[in-house]
C-alpha atoms as a PDB file:
ATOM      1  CA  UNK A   1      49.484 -61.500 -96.048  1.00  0.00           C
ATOM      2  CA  UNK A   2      53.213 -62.276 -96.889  1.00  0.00           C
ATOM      3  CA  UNK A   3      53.431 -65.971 -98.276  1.00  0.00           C
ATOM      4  CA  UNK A   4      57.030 -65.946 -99.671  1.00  0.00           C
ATOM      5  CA  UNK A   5      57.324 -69.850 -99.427  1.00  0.00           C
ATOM      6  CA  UNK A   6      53.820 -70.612-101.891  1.00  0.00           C
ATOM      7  CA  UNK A   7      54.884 -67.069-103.583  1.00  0.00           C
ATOM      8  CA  UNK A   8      57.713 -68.722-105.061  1.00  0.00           C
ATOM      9  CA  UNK A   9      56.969 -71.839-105.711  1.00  0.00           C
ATOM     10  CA  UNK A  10      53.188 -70.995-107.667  1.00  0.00           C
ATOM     11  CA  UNK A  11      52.672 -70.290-111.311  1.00  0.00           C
ATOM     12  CA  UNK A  12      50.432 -67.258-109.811  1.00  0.00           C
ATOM     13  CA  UNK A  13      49.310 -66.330-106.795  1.00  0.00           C
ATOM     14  CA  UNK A  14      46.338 -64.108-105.864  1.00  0.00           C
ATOM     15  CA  UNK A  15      45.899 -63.740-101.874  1.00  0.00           C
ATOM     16  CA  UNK A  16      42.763 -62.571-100.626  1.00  0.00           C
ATOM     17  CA  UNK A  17      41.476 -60.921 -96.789  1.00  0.00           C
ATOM     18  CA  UNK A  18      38.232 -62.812 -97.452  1.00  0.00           C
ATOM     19  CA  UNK A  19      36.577 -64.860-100.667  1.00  0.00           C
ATOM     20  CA  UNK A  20      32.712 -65.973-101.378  1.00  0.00           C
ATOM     21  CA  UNK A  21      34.596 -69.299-102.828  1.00  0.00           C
ATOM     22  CA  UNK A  22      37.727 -69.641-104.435  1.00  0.00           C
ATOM     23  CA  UNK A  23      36.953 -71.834-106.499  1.00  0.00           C
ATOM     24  CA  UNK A  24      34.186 -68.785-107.859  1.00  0.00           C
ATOM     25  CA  UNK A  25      37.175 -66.618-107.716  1.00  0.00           C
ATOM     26  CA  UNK A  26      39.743 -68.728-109.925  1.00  0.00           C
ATOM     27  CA  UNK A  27      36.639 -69.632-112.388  1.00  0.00           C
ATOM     28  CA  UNK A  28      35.953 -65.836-113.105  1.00  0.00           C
ATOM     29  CA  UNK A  29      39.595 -65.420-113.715  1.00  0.00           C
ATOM     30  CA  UNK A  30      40.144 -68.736-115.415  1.00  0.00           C
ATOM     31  CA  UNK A  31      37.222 -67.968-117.955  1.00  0.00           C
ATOM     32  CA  UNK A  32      37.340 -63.765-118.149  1.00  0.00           C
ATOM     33  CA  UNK A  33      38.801 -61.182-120.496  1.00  0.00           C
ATOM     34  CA  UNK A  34      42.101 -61.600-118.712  1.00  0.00           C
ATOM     35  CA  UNK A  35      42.099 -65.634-118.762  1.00  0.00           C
ATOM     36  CA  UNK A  36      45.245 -65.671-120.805  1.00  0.00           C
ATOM     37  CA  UNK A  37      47.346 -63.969-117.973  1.00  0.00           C
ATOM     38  CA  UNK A  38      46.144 -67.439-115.375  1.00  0.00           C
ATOM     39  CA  UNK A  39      48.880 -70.014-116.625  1.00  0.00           C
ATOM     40  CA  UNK A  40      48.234 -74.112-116.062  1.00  0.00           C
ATOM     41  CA  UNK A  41      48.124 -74.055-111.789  1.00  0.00           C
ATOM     42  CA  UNK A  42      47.195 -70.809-111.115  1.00  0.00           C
ATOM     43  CA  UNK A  43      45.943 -70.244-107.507  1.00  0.00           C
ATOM     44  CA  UNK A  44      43.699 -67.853-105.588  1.00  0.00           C
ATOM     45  CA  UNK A  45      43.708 -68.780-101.345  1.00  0.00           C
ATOM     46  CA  UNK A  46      42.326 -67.057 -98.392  1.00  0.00           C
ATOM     47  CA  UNK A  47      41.888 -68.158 -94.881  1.00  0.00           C
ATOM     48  CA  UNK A  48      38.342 -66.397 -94.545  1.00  0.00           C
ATOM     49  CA  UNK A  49      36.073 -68.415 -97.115  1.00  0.00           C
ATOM     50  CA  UNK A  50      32.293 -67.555 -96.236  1.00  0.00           C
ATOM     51  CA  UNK A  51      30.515 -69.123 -99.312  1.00  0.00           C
ATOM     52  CA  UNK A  52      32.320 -72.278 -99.466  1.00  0.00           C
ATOM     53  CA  UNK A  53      30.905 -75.463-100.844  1.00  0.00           C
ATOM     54  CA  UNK A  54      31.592 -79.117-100.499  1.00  0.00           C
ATOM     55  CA  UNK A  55      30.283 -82.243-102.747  1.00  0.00           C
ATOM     56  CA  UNK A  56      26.590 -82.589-103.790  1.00  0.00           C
ATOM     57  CA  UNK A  57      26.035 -78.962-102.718  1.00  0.00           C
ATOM     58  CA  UNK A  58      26.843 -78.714 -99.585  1.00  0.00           C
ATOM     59  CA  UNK A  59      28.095 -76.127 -97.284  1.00  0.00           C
ATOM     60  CA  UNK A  60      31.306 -75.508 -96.024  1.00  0.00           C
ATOM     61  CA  UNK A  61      31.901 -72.768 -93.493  1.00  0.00           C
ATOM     62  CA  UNK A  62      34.957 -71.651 -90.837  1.00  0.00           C
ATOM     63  CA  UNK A  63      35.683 -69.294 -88.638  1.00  0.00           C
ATOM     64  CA  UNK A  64      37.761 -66.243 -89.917  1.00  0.00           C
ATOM     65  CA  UNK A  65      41.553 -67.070 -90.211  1.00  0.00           C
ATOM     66  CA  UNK A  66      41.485 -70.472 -89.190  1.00  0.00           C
ATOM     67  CA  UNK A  67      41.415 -72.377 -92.119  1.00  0.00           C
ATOM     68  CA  UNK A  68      43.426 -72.470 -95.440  1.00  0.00           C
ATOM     69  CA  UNK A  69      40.897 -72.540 -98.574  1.00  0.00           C
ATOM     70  CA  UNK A  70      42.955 -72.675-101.636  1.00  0.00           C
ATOM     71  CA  UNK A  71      41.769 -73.237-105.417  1.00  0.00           C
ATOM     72  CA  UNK A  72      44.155 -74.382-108.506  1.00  0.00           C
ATOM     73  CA  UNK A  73      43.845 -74.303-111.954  1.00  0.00           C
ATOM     74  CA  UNK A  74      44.501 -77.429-114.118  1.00  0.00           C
ATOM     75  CA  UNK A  75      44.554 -75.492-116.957  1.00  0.00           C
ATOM     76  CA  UNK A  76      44.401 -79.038-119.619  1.00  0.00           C
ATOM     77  CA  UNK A  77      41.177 -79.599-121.008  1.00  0.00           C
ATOM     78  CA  UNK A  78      39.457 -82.684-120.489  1.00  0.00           C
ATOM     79  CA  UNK A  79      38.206 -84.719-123.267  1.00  0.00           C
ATOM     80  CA  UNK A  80      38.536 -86.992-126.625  1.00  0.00           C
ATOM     81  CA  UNK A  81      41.541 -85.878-128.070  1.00  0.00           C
ATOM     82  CA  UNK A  82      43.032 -84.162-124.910  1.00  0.00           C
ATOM     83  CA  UNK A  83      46.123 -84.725-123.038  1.00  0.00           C
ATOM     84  CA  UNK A  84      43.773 -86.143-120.648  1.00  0.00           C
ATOM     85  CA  UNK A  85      40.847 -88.435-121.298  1.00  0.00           C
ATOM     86  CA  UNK A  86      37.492 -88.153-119.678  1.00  0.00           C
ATOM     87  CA  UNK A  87      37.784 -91.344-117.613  1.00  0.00           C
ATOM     88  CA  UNK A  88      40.955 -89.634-115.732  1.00  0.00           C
ATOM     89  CA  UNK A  89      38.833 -87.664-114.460  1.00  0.00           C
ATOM     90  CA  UNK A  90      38.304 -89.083-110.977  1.00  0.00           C
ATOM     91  CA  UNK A  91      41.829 -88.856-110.473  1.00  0.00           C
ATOM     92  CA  UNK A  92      41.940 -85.396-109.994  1.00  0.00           C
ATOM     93  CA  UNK A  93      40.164 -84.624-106.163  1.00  0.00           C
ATOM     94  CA  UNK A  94      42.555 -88.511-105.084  1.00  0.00           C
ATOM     95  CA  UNK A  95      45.690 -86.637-106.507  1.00  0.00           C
ATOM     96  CA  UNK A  96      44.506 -83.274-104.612  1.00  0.00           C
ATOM     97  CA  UNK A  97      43.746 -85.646-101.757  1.00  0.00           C
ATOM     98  CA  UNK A  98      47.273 -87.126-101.541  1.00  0.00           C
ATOM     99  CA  UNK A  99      48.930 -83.832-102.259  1.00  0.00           C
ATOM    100  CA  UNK A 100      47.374 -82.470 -98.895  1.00  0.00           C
ATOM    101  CA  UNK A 101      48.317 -85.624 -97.400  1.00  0.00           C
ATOM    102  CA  UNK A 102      51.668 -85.372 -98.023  1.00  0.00           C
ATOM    103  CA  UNK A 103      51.850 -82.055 -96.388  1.00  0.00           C
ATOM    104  CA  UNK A 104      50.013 -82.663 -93.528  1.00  0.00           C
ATOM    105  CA  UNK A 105      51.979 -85.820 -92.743  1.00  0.00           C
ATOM    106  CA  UNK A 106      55.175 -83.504 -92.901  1.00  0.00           C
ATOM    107  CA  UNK A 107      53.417 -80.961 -90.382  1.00  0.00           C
ATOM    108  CA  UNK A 108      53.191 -83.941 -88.077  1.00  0.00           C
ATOM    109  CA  UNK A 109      55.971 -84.699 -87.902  1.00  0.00           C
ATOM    110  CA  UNK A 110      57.775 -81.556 -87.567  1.00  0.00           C
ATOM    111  CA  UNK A 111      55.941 -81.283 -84.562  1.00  0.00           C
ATOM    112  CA  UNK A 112      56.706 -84.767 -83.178  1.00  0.00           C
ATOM    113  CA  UNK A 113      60.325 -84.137 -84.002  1.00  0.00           C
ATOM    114  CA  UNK A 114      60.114 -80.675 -81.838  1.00  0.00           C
ATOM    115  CA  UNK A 115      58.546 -82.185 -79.047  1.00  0.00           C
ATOM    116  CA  UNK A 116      60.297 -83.716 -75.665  1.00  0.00           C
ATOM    117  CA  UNK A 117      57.371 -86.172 -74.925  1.00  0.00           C
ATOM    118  CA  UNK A 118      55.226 -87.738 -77.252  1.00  0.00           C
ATOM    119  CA  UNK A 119      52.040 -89.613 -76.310  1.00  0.00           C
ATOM    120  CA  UNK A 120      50.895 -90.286 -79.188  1.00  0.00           C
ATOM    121  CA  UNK A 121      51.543 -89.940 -83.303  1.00  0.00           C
ATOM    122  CA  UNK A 122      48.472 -89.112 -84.524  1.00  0.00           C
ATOM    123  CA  UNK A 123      47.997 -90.441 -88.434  1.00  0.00           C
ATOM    124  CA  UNK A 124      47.042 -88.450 -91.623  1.00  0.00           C
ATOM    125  CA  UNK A 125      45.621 -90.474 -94.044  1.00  0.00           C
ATOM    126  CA  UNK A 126      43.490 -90.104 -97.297  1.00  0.00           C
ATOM    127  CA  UNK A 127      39.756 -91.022 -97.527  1.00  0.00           C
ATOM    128  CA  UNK A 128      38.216 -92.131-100.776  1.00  0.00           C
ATOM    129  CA  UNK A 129      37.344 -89.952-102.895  1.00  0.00           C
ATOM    130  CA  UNK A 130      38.198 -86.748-101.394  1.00  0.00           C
ATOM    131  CA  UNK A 131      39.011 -86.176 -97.947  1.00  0.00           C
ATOM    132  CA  UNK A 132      42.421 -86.255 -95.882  1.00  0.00           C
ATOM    133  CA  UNK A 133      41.656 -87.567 -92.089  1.00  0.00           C
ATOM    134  CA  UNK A 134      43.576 -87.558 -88.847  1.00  0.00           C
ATOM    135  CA  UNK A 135      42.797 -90.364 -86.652  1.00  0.00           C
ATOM    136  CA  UNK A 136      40.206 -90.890 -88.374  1.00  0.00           C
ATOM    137  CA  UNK A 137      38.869 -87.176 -88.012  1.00  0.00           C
ATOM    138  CA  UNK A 138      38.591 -84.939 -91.373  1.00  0.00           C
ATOM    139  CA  UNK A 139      41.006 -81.810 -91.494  1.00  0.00           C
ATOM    140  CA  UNK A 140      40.684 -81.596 -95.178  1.00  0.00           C
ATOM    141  CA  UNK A 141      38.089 -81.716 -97.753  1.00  0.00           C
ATOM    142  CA  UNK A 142      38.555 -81.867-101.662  1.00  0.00           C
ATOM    143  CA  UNK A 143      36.249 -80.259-104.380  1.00  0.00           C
ATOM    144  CA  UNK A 144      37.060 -80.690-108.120  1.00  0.00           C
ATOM    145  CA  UNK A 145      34.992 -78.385-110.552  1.00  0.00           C
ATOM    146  CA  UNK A 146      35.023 -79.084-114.291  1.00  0.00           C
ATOM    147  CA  UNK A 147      35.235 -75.616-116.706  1.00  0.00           C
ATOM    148  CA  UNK A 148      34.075 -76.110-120.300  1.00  0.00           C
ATOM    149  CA  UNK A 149      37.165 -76.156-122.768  1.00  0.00           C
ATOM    150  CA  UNK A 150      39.579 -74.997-120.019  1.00  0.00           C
ATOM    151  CA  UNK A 151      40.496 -77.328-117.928  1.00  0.00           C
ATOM    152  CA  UNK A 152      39.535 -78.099-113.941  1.00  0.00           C
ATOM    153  CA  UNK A 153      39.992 -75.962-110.355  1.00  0.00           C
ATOM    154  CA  UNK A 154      41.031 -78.042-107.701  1.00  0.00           C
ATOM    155  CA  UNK A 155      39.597 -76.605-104.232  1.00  0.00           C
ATOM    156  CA  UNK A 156      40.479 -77.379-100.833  1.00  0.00           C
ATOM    157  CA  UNK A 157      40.199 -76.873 -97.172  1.00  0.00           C
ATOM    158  CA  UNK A 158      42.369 -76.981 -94.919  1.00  0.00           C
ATOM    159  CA  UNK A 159      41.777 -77.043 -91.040  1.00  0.00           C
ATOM    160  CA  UNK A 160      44.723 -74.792 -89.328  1.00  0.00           C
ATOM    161  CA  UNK A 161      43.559 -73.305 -85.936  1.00  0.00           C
ATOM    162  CA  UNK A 162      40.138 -74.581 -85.554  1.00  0.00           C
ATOM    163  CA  UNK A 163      39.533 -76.096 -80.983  1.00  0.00           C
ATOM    164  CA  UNK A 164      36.982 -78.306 -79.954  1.00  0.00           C
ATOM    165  CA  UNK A 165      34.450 -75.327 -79.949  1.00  0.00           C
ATOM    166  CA  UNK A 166      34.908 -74.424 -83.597  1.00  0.00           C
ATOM    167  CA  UNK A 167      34.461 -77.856 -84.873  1.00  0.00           C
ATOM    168  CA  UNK A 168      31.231 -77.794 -87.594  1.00  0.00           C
ATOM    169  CA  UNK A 169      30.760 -81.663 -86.909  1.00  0.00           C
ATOM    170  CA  UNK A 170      31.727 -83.904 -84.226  1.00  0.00           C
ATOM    171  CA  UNK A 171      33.479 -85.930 -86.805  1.00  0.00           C
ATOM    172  CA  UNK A 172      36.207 -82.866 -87.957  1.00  0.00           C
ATOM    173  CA  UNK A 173      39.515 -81.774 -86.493  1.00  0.00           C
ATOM    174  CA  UNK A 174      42.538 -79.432 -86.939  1.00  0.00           C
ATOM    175  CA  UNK A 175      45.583 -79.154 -87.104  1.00  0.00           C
ATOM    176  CA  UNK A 176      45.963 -77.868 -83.749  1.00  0.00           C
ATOM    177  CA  UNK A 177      43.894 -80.445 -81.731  1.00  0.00           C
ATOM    178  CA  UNK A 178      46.291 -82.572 -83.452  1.00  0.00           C
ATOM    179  CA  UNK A 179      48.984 -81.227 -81.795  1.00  0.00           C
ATOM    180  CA  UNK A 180      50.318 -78.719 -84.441  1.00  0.00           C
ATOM    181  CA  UNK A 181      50.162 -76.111 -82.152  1.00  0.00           C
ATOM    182  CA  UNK A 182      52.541 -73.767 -84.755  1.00  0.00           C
ATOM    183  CA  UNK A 183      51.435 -74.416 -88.012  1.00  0.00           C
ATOM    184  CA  UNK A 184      52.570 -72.024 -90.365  1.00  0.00           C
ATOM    185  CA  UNK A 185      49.611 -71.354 -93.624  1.00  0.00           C
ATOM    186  CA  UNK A 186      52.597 -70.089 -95.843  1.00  0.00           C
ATOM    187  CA  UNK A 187      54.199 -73.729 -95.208  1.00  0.00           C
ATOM    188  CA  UNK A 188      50.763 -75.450 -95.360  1.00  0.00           C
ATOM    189  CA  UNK A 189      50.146 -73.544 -98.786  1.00  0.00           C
ATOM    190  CA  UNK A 190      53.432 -73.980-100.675  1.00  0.00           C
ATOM    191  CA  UNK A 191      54.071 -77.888 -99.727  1.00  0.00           C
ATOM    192  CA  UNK A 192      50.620 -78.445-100.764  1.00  0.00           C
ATOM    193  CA  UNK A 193      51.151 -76.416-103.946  1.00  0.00           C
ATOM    194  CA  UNK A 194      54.453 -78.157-104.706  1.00  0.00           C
ATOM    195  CA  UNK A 195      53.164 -81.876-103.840  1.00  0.00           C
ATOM    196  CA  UNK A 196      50.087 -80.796-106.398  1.00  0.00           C
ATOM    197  CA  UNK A 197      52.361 -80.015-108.824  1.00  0.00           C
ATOM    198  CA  UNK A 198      54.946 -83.021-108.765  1.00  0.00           C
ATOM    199  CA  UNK A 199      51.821 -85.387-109.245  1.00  0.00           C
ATOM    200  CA  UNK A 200      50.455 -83.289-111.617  1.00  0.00           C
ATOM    201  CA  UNK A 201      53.061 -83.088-113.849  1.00  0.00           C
ATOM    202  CA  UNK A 202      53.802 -85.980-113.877  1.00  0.00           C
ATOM    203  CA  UNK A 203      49.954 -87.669-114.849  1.00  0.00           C
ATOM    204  CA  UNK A 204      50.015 -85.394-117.370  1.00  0.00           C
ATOM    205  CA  UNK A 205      53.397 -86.597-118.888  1.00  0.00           C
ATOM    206  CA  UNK A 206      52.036 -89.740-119.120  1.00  0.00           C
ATOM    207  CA  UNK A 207      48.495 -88.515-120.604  1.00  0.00           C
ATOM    208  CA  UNK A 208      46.355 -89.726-117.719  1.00  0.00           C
ATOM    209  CA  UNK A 209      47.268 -92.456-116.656  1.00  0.00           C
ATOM    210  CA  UNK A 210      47.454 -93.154-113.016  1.00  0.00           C
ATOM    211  CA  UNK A 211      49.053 -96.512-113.147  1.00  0.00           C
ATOM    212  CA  UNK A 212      52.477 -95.020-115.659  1.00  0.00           C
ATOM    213  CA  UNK A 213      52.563 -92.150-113.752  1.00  0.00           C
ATOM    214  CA  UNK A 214      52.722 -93.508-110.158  1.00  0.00           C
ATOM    215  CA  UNK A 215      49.604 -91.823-108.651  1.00  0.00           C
ATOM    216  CA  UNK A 216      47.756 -94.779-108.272  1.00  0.00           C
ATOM    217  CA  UNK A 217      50.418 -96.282-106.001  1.00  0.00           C
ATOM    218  CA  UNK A 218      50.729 -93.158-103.919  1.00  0.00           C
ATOM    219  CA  UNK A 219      47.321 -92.665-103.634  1.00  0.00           C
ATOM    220  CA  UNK A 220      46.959 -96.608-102.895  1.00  0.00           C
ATOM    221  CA  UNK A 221      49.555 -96.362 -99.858  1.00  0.00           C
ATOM    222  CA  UNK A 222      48.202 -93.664 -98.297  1.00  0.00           C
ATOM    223  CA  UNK A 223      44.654 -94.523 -98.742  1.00  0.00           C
ATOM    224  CA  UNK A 224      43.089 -95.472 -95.222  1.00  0.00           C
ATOM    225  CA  UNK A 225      39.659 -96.628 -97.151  1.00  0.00           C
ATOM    226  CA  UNK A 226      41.788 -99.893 -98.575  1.00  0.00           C
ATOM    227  CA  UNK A 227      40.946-102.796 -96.168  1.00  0.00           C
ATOM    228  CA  UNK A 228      38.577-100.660 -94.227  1.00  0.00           C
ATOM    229  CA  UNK A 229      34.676-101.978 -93.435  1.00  0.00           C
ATOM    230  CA  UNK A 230      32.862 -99.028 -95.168  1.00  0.00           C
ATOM    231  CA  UNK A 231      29.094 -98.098 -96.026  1.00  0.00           C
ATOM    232  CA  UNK A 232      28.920 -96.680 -99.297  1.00  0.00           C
ATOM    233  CA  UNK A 233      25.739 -94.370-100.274  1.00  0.00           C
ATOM    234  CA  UNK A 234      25.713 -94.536-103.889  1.00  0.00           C
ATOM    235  CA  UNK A 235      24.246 -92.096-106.560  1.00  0.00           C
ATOM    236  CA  UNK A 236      20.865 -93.897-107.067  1.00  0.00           C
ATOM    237  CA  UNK A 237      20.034 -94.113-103.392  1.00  0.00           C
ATOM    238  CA  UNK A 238      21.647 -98.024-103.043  1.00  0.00           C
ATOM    239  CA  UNK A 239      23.774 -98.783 -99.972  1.00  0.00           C
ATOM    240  CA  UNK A 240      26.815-101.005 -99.986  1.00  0.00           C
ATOM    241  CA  UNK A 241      28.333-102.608 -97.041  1.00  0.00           C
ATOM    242  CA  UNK A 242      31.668-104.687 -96.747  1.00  0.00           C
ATOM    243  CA  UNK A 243      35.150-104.414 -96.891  1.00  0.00           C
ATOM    244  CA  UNK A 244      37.345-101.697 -99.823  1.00  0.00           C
ATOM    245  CA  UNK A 245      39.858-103.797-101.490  1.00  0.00           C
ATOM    246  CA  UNK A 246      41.019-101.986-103.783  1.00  0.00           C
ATOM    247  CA  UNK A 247      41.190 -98.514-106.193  1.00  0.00           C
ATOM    248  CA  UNK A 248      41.281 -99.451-110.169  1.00  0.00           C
ATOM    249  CA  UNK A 249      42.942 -97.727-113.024  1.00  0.00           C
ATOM    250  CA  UNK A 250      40.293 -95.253-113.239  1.00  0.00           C
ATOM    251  CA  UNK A 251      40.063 -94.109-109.480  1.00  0.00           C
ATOM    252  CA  UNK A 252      36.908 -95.816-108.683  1.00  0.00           C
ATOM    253  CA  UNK A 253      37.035 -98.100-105.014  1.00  0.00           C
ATOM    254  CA  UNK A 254      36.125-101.630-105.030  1.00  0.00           C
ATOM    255  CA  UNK A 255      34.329-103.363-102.217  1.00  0.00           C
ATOM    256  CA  UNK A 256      33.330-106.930-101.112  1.00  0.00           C
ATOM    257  CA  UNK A 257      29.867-106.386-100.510  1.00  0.00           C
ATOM    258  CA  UNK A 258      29.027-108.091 -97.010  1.00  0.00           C
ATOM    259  CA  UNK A 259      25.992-109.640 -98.466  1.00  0.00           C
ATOM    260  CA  UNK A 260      27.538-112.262-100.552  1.00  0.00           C
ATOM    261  CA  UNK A 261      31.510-111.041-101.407  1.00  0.00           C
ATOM    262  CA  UNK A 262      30.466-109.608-104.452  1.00  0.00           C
ATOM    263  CA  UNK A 263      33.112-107.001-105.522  1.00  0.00           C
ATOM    264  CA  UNK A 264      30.853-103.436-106.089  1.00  0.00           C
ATOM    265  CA  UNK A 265      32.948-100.907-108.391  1.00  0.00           C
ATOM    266  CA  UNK A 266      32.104 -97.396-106.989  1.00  0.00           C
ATOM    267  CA  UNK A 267      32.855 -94.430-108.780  1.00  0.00           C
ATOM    268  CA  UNK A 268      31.005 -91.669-107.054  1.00  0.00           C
ATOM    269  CA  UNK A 269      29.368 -91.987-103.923  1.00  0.00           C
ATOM    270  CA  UNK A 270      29.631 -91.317-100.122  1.00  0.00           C
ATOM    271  CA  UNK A 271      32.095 -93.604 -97.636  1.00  0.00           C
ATOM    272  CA  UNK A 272      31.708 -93.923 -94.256  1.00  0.00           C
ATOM    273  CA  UNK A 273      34.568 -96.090 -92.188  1.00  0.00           C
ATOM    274  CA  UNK A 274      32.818 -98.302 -89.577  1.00  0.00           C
ATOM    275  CA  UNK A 275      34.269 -99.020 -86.556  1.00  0.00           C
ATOM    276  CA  UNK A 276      35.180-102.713 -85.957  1.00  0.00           C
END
């Protein structure tokens, strides 16, 4: 596939027909005899991914050339005495997560400003920690993968083509039951890719830190978790109910817990947005 637009805008770009996981892919590259020739945001995409995996080990499958899977190398290792700390971290899938969406906001609204009629705007938003909704529907899921004294791949999915009937879960979309009937992948990829890279740079500069280098108030203002009622499933099998304030200097969510307004500090677990 031709992909002039992410062509010339990545560091390197391997296109494949069909991948396992690209994440697998870039890891084998990242870490192999030829590691030296994969520069800091390196990227290996497909839009057949058959082995792909989400958090906590799950799956993550789509039909053949409907979906955009795309992996990128943070090539800066993570650590004392790194350019980045180990508490930035759980930055990385929120900055991934506003990178895609960024992009799929723009795709929105390129449609919207082709269209005669419009009924309604629908809304891309991001979900703590890693997933970028429309309407409330997922069209994007985020997967960050530490690599021993190298640095981090970034992998995500990206719904393109999927209908109704392709849907894995009730609670997924696509771009085109959005209404992005013409979404291009090469303009999906390389917006994506150059978003990534803006916020990347730019935490980097300022050695990790989210507040400095602006990412926590992107990823604040486009976070639809913030002032959401959520249920939270945490690590060690608790469940947390109430409202999500706010996200702290590190990335992690706070939330009045129903039970008595205590403010929980979650840094990994599962949110789900309850209906009012």
């Amino acid at each position: 596939m031709k992909l002039p637009l992410s062509s010339a805008v990545a560091e390197r770009l391997e296109w494949l027909p069909r991948a396992g996981s690209t994440n697998d892919v870039l890891r084998e590259h990242a870490t192999g005899p030829d590691a030296s020739g994969w520069p800091d945001l390196s990227v290996v995409a497909t839009d057949t991914q058959t082995q792909g995996r989400g958090r906590l080990g799950r799956t993550w499958t789509a039909p053949a050339r409907k979906c955009l899977a795309v992996s990128v190398l943070l090539r800066q290792p993570i650590g004392d005495g790194s350019t980045l700390p180990p508490d930035s971290l759980g930055w990385l899938p929120l900055m991934a997560g506003a990178a895609m969406t960024k992009v799929v906001r723009s795709l929105i609204e390129g449609e919207v400003g082709h269209a005669t009629r419009v009924h309604h705007h629908p809304v891309a938003s991001l979900k703590w920690p890693n997933d970028v909704l429309i309407d409330g529907a997922k069209v994007s899921g985020i997967l960050s993968e530490l690599i021993p004294e190298t640095g981090v791949i970034v992998g995500a999915g990206l719904n393109i083509s999927l209908d109704e009937n392709d849907l894995p879960v009730p609670t997924a979309t696509s771009l085109l039951i959005a209404g992005v009937s013409h979404a291009s992948l090469d303009a999906a990829l390389a917006g994506y890719l150059i978003n990534l890279s803006r916020l990347y740079r730019d935490f980097v500069r300022f050695e990790g830190d989210a507040l400095r280098s602006g990412l926590h108030a992107q990823v604040t203002a486009l976070c639809s978790t913030l002032g959401s009622p959520v249920l939270a499933e945490l690590p060690d099998g608790e469940v947390v109910s109430g409202i999500a304030r706010e996200i702290d200097e590190l990335g992690r969510i706070g939330i009045d817990r129903d039970s008595d307004g205590w403010r929980v500090v979650v840094a990994a677990g599962d949110i789900t947005h309850l209906k009012v």
